[in-house]
N, C-alpha and C. Protein backbone atom coordinates (compact mmCIF):
# COMPACT_ATOMS: atom_id res chain seq x y z
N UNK A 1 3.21 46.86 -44.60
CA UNK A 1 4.13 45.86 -44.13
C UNK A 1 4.20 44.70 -45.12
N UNK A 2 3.06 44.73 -45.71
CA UNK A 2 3.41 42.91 -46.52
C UNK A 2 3.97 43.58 -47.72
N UNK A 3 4.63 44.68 -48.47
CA UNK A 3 5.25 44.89 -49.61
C UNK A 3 6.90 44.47 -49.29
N UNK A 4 6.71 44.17 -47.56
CA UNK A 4 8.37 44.35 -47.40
C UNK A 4 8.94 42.54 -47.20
N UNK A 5 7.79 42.22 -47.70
CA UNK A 5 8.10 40.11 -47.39
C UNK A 5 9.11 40.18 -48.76
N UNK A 6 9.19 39.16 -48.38
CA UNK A 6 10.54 38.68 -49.86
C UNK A 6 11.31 39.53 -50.06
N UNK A 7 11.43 40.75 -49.97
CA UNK A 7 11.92 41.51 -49.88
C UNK A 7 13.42 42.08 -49.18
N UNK A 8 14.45 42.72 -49.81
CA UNK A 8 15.82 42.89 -49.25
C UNK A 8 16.20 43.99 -49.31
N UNK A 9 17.07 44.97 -48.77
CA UNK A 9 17.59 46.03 -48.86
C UNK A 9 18.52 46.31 -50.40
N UNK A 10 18.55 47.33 -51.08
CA UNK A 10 18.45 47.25 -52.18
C UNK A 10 19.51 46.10 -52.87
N UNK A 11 17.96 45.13 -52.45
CA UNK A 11 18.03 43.86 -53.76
C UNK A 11 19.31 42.85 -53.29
N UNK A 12 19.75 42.98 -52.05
CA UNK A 12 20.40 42.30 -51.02
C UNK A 12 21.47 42.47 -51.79
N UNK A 13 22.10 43.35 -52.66
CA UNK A 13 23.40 43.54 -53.28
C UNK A 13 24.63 43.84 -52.38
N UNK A 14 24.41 44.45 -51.58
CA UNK A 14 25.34 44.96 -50.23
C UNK A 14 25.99 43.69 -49.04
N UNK A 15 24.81 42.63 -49.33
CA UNK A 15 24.39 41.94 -48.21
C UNK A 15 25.56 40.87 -47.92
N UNK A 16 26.09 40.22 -48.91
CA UNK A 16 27.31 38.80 -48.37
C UNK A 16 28.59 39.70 -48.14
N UNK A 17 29.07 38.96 -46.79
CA UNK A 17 29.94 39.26 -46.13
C UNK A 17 30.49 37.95 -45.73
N UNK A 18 32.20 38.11 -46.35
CA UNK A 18 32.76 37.14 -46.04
C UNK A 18 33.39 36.62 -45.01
N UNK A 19 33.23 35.75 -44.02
CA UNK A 19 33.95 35.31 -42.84
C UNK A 19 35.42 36.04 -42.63
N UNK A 20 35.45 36.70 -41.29
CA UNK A 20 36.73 37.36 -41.28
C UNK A 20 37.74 36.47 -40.89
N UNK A 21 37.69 35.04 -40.42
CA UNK A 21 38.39 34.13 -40.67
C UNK A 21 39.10 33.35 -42.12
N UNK A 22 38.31 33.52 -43.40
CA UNK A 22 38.28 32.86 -44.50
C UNK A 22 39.05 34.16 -45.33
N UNK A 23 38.87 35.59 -44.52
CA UNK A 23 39.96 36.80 -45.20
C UNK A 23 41.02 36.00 -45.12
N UNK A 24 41.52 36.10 -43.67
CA UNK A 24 42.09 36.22 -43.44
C UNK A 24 42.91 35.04 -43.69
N UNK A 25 42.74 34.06 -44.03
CA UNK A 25 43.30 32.65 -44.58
C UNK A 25 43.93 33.05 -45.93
N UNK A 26 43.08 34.10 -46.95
CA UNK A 26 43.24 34.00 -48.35
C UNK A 26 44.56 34.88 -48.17
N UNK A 27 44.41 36.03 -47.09
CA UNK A 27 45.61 36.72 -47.06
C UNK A 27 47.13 35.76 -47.08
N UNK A 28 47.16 34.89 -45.46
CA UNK A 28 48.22 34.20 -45.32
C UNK A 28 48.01 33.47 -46.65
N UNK A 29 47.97 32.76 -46.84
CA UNK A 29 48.23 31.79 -48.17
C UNK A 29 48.98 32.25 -48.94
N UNK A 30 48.57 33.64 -49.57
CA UNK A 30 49.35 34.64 -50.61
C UNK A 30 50.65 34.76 -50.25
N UNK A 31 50.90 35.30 -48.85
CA UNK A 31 52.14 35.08 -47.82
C UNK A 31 52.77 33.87 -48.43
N UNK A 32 52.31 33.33 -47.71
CA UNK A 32 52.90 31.77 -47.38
C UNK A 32 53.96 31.21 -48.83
N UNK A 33 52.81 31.37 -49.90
CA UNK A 33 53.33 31.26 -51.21
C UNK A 33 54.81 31.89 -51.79
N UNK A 34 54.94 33.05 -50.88
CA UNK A 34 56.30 33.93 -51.23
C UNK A 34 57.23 33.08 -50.29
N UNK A 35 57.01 32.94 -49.55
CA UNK A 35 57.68 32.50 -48.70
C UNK A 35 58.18 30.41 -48.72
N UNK A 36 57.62 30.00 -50.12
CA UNK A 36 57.60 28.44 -50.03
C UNK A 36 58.97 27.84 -49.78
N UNK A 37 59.74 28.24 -50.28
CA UNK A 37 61.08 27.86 -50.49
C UNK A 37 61.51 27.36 -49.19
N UNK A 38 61.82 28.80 -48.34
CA UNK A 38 61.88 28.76 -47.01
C UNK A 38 61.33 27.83 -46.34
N UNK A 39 60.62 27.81 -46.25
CA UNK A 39 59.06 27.57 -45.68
C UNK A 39 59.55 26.08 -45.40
N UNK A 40 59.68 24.94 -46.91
CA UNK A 40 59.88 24.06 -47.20
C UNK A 40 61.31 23.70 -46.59
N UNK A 41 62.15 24.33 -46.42
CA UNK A 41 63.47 24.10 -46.30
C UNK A 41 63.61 23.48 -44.60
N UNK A 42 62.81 24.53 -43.79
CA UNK A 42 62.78 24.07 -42.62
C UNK A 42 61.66 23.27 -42.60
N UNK A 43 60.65 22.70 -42.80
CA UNK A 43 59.95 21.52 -42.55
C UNK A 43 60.55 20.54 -42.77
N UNK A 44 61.51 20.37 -44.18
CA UNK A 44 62.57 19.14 -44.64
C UNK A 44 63.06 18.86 -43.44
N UNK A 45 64.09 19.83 -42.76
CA UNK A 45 64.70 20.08 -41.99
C UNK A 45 64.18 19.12 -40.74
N UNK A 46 62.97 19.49 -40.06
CA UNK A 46 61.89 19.06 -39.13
C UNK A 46 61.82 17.44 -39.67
N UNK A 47 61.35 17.51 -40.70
CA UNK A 47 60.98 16.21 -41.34
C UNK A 47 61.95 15.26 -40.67
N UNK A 48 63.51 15.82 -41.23
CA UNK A 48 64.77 14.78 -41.15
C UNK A 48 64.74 14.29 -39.69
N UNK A 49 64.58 15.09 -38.49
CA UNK A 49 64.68 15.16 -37.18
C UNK A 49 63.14 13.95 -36.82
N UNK A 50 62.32 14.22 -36.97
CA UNK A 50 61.01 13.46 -36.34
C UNK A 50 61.04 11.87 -37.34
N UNK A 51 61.67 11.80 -38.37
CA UNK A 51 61.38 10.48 -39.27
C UNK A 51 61.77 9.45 -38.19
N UNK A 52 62.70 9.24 -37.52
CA UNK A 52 63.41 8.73 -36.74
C UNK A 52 63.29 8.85 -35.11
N UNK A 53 63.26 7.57 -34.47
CA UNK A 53 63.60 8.45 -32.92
C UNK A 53 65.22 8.56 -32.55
N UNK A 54 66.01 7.60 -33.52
CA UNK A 54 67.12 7.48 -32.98
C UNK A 54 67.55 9.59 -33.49
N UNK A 55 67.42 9.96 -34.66
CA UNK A 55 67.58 11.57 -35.07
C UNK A 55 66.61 12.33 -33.69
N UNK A 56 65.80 11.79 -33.19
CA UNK A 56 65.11 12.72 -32.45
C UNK A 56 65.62 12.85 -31.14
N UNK A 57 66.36 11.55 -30.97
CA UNK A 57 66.86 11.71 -29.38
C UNK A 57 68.44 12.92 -29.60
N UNK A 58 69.23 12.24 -30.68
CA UNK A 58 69.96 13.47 -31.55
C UNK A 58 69.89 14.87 -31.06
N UNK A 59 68.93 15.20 -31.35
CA UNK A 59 67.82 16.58 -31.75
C UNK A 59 68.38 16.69 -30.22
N UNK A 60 67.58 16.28 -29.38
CA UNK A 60 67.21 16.50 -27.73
C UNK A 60 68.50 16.56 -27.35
N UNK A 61 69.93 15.72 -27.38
CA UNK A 61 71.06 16.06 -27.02
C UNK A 61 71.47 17.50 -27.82
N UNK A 62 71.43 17.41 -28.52
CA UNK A 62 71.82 18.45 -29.15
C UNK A 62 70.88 19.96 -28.26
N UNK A 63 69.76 19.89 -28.18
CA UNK A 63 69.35 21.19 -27.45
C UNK A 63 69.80 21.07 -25.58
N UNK A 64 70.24 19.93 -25.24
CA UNK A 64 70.82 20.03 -24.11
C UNK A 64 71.90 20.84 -24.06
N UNK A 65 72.92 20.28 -25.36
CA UNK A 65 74.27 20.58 -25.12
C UNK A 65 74.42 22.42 -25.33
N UNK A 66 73.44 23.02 -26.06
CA UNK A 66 73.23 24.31 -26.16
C UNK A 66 72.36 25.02 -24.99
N UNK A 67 71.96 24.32 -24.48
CA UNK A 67 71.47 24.71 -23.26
C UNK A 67 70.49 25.62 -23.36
N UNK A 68 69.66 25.33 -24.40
CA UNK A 68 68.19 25.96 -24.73
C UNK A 68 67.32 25.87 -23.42
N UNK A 69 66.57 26.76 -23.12
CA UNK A 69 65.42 26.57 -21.94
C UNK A 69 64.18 25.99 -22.74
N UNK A 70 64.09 26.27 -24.33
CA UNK A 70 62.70 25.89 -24.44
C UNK A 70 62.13 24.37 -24.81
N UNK A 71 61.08 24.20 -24.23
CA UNK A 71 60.48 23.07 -23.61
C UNK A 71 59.89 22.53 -24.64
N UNK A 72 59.81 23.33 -26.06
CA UNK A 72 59.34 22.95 -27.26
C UNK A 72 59.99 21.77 -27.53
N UNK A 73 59.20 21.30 -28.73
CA UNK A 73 60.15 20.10 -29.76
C UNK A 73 59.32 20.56 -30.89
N UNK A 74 60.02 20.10 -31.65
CA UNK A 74 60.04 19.72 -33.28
C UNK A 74 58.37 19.52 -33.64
N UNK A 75 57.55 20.43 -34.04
CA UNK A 75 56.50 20.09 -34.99
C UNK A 75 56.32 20.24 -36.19
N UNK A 76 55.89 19.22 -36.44
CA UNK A 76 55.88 19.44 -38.37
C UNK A 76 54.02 20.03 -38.21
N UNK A 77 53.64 20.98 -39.58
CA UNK A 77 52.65 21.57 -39.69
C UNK A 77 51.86 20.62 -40.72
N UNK A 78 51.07 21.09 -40.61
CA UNK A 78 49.80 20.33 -41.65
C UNK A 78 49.44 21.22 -43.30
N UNK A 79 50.20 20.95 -43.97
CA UNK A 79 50.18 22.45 -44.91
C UNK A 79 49.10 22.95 -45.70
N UNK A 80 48.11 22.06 -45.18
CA UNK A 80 46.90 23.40 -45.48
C UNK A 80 46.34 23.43 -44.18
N UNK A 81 47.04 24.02 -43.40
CA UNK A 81 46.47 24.82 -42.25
C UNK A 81 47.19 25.78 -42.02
N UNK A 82 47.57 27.01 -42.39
CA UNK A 82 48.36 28.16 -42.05
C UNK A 82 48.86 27.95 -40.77
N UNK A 83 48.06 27.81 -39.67
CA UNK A 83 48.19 27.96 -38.28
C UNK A 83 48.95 26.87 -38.04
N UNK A 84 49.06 26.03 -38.38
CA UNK A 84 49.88 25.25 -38.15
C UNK A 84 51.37 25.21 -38.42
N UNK A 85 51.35 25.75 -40.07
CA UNK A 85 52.89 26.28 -40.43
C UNK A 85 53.36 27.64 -39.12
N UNK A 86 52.30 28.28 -39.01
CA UNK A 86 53.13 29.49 -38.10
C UNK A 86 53.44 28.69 -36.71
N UNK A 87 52.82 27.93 -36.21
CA UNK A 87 53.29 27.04 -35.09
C UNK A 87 55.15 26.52 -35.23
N UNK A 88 54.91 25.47 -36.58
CA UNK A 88 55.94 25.26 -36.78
C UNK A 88 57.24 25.36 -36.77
N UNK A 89 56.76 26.92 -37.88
CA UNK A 89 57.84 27.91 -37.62
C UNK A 89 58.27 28.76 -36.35
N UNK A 90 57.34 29.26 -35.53
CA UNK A 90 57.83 29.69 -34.18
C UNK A 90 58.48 28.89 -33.44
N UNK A 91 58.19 27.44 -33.28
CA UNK A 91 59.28 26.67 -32.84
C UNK A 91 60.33 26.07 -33.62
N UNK A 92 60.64 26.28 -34.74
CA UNK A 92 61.49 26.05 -35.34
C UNK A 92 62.93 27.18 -35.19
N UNK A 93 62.35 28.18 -35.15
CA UNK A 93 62.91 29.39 -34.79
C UNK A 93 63.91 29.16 -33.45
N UNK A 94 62.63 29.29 -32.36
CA UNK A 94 63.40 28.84 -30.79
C UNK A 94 64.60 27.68 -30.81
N UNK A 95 64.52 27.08 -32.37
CA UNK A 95 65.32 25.80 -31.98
C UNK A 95 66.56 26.07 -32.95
N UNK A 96 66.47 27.08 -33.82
CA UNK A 96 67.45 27.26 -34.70
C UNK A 96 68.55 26.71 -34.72
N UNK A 97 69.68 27.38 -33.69
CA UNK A 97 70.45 26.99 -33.00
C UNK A 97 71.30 25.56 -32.86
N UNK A 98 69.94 24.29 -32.45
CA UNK A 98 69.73 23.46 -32.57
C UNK A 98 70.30 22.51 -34.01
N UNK A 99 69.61 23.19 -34.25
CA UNK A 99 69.58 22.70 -36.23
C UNK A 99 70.77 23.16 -36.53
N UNK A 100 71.57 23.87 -36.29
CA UNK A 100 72.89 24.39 -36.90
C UNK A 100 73.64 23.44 -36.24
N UNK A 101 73.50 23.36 -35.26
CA UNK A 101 74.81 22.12 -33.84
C UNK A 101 74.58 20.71 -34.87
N UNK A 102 73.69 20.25 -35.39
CA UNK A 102 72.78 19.19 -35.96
C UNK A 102 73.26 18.78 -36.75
N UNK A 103 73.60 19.95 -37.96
CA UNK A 103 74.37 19.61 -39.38
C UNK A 103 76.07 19.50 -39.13
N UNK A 104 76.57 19.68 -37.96
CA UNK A 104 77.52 19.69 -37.32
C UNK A 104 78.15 18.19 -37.05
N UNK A 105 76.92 17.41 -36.55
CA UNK A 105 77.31 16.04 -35.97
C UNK A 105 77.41 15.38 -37.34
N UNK A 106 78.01 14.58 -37.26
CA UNK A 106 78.83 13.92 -38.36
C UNK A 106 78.00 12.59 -38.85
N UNK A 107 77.69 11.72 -37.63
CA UNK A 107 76.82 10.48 -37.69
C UNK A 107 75.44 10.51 -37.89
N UNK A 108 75.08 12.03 -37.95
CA UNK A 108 73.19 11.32 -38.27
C UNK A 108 73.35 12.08 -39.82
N UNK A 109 74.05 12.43 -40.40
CA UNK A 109 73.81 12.34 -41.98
C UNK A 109 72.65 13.70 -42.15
N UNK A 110 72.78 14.81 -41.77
CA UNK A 110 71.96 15.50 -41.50
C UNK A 110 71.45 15.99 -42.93
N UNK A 111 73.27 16.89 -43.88
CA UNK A 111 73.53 17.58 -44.57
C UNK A 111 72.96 16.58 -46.12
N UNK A 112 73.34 15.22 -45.77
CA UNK A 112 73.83 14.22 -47.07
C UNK A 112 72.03 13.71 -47.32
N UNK A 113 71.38 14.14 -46.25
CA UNK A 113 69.56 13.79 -45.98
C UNK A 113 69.32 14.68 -47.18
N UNK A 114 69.56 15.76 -47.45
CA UNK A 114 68.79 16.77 -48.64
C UNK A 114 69.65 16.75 -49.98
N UNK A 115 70.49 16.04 -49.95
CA UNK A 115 71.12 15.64 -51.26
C UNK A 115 70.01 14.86 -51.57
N UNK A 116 69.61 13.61 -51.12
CA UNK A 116 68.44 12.33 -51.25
C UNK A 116 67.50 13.06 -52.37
N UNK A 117 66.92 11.82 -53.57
CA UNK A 117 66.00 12.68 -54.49
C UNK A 117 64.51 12.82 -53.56
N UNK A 118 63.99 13.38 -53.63
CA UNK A 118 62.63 13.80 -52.94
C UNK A 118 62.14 12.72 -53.63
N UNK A 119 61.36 12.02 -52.42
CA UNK A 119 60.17 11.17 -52.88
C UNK A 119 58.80 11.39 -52.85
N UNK A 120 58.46 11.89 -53.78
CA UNK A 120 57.40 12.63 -54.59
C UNK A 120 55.97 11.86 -54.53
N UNK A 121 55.94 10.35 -54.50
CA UNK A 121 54.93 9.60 -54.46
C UNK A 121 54.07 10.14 -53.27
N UNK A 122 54.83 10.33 -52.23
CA UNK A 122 53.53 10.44 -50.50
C UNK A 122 53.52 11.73 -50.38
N UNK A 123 53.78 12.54 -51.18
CA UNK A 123 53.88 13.95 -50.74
C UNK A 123 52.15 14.57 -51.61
N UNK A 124 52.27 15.36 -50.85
CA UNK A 124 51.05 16.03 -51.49
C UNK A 124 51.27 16.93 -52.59
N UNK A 125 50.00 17.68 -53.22
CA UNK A 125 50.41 18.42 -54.44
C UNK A 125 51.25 20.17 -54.00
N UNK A 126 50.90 20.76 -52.54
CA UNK A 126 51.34 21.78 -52.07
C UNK A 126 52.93 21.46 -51.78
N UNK A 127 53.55 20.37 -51.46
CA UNK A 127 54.82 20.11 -50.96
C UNK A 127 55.56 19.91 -52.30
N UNK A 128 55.15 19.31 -53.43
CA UNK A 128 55.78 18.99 -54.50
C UNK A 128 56.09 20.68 -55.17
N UNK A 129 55.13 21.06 -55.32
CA UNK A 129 55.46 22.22 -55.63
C UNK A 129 56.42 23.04 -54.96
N UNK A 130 57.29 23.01 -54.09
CA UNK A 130 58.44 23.58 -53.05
C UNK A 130 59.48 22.47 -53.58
N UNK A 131 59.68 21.67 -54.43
CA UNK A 131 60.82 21.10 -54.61
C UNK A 131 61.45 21.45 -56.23
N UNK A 132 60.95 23.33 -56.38
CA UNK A 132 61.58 24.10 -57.34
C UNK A 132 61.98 23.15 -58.63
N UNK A 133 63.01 23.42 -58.70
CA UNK A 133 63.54 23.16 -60.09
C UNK A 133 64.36 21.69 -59.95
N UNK A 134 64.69 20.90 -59.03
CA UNK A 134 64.94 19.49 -59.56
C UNK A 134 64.31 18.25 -58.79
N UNK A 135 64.90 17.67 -58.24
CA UNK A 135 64.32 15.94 -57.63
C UNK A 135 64.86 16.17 -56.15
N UNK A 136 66.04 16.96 -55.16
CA UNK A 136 66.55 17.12 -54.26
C UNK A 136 65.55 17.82 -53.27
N UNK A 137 65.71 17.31 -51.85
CA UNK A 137 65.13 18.01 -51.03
C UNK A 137 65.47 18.98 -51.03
N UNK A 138 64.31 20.01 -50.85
CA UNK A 138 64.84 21.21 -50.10
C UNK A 138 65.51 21.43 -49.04
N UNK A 139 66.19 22.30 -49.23
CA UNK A 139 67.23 22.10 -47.89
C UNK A 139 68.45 21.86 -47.81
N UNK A 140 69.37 21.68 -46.72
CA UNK A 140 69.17 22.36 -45.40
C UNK A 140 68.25 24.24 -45.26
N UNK A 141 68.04 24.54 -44.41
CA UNK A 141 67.83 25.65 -44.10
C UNK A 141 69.25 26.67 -43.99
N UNK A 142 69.15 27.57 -45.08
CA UNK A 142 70.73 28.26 -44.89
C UNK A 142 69.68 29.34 -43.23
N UNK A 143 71.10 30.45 -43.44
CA UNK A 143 70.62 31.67 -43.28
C UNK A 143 69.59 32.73 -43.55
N UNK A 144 69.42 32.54 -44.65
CA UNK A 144 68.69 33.60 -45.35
C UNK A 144 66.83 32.91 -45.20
N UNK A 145 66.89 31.64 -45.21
CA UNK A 145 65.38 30.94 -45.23
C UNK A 145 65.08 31.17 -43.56
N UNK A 146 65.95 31.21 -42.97
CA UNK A 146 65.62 31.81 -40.77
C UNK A 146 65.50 32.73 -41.05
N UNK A 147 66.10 33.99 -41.82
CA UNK A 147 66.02 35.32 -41.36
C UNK A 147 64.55 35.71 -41.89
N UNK A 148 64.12 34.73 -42.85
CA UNK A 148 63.20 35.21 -43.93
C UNK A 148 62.00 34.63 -42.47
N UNK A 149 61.79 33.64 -42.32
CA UNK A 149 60.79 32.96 -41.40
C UNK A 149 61.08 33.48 -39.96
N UNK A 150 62.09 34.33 -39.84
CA UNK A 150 61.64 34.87 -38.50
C UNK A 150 60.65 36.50 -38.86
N UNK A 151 61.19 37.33 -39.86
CA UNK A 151 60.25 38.53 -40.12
C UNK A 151 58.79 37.89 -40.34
N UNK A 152 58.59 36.85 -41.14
CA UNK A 152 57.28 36.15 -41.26
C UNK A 152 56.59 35.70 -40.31
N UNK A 153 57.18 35.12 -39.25
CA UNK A 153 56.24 34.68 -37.74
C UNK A 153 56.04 35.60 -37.57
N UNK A 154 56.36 37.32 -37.50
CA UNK A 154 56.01 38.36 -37.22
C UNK A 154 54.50 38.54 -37.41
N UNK A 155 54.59 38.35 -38.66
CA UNK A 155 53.46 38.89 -39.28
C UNK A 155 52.16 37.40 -39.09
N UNK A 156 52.57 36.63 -39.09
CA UNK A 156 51.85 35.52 -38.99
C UNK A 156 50.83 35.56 -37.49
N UNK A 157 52.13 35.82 -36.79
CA UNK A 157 51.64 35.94 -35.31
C UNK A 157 50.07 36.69 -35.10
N UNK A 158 50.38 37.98 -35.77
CA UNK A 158 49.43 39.33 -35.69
C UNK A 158 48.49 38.18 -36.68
N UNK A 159 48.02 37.87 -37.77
CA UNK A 159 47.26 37.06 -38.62
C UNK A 159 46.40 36.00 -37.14
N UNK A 160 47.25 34.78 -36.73
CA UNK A 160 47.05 33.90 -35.68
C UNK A 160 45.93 34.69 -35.12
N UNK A 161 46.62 35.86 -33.78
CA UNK A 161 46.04 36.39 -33.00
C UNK A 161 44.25 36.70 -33.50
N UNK A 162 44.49 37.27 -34.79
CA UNK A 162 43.17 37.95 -34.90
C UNK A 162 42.12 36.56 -35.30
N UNK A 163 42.69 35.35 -35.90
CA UNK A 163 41.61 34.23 -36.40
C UNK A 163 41.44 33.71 -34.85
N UNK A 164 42.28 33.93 -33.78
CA UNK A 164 41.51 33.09 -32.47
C UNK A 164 40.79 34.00 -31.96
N UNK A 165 40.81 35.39 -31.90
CA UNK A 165 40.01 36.27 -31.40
C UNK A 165 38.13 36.17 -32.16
N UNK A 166 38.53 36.53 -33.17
CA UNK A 166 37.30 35.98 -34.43
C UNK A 166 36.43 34.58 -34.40
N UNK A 167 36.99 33.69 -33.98
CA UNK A 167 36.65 32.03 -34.21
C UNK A 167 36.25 32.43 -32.67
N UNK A 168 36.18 32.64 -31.80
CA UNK A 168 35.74 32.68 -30.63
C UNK A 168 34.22 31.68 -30.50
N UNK A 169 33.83 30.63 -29.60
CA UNK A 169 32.63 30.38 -29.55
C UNK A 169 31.59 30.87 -28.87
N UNK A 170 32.07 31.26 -27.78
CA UNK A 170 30.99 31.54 -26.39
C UNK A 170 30.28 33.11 -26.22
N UNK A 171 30.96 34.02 -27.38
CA UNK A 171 30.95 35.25 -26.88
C UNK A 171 30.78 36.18 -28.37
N UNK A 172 30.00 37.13 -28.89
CA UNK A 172 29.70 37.49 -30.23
C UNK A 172 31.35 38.10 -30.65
N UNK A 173 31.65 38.28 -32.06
CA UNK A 173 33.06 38.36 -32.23
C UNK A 173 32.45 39.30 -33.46
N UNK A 174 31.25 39.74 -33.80
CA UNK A 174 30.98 40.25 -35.05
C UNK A 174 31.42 42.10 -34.51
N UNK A 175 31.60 42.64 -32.93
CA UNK A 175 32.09 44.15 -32.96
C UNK A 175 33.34 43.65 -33.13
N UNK A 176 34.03 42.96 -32.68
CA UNK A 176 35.56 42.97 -32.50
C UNK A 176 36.49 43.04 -33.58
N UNK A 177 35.33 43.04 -34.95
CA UNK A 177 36.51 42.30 -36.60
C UNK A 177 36.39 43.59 -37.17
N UNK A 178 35.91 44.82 -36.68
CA UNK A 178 35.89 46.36 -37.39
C UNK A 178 37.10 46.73 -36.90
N UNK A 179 36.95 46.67 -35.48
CA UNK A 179 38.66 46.94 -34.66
C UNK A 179 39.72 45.65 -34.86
N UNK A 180 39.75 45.18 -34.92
CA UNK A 180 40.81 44.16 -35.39
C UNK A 180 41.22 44.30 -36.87
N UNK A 181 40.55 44.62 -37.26
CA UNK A 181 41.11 45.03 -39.13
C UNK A 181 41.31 46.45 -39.11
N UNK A 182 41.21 47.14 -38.29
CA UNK A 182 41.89 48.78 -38.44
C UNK A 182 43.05 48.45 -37.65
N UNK A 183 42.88 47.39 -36.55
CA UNK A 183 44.47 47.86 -35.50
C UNK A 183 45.43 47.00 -36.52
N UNK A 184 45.08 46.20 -37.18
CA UNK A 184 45.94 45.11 -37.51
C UNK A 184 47.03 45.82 -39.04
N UNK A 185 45.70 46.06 -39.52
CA UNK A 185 46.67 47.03 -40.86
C UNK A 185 47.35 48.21 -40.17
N UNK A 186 47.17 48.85 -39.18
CA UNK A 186 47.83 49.92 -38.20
C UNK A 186 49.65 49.19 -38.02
N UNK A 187 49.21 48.04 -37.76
CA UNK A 187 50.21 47.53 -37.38
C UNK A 187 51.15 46.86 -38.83
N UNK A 188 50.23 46.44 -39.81
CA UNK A 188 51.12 46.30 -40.46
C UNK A 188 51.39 47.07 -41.79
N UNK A 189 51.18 48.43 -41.65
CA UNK A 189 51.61 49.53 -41.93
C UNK A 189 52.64 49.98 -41.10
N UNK A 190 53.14 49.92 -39.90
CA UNK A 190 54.66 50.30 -39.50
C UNK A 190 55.64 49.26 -39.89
């Protein structure tokens, strides 16, 4: 027995295993990155709506007059927190709609907001980088940046699900991340 003190299974080479939460972060990120443009277009978007309450009450007529049921509002994400952009975006989504009636109204300057040069000073180094190739906000959100961020909450969702299942406190989560990484690539293999 005492040859086996200090001692590791061969030479503890096998042994670090990385948090299936901290995978799974490096995964979205990679995501996220394809997706900046977009990404950015509707937070601008969000941005324009929450800077203001007089734009926010706006916002709220505006999902009256469409007669949305959802009870959501407008969150802007924290952009280094994945989970937070997929928040974002799922309610950004529900509100789409919204945002189109928006650039519509004439008096809150919705469209003439992303002409404005981006002010680059308070922004962080992840947001600057989404303002591509000149000084203009990103934005508005066409078509193509919703269609793109609704297939992406898809996948985000399934990502979400498995880091709250994993992060769990009260209850061991170390069987659950063998089956959660076979069902999950199952799934995103169809």
């Amino acid at each position: 027995m005492v040859n086996w003190v200090n001692k590791s299974v061969l030479g503890g080479q096998f042994l670090h295993v990385r948090c299936l939460a901290h995978i799974v972060n490096i995964i979205v990120r990679s995501g996220l990155k394809t997706m900046e443009r977009s990404v950015a277009s509707i937070r601008n978007a969000i941005r324009f709506v929450r800077n203001y309450n007089s734009r926010l009450d706006t916002f709220k007529k505006c999902v009256e007059q469409e007669k949305l049921q959802s009870k959501k509002n407008c969150v802007l994400d924290v952009p280094t927190r994945w989970n937070s952009t997929y928040i974002m975006l799922d309610t950004a989504l529900e509100l789409r709609i919204t945002f189109d009636r928006l650039a519509e109204e004439k008096d809150v300057k919705y469209t003439s907001y992303f002409e404005e040069d981006e002010e680059l000073d308070d922004r962080d180094e992840e947001e600057t980088e989404a303002v591509v190739d000149s000084r203009n906000r990103v934005g508005p959100p066409i078509d193509e940046d919703w269609d793109k961020a609704e297939v992406f909450v898809k996948y985000l969702k399934i990502f979400y699900d498995v880091t709250v299942r994993v992060s769990a406190q009260l209850h061991p989560t170390s069987s659950k991340a063998f089956h959660d990484i076979v069902a999950r690539k199952a799934e995103l293999d169809d």
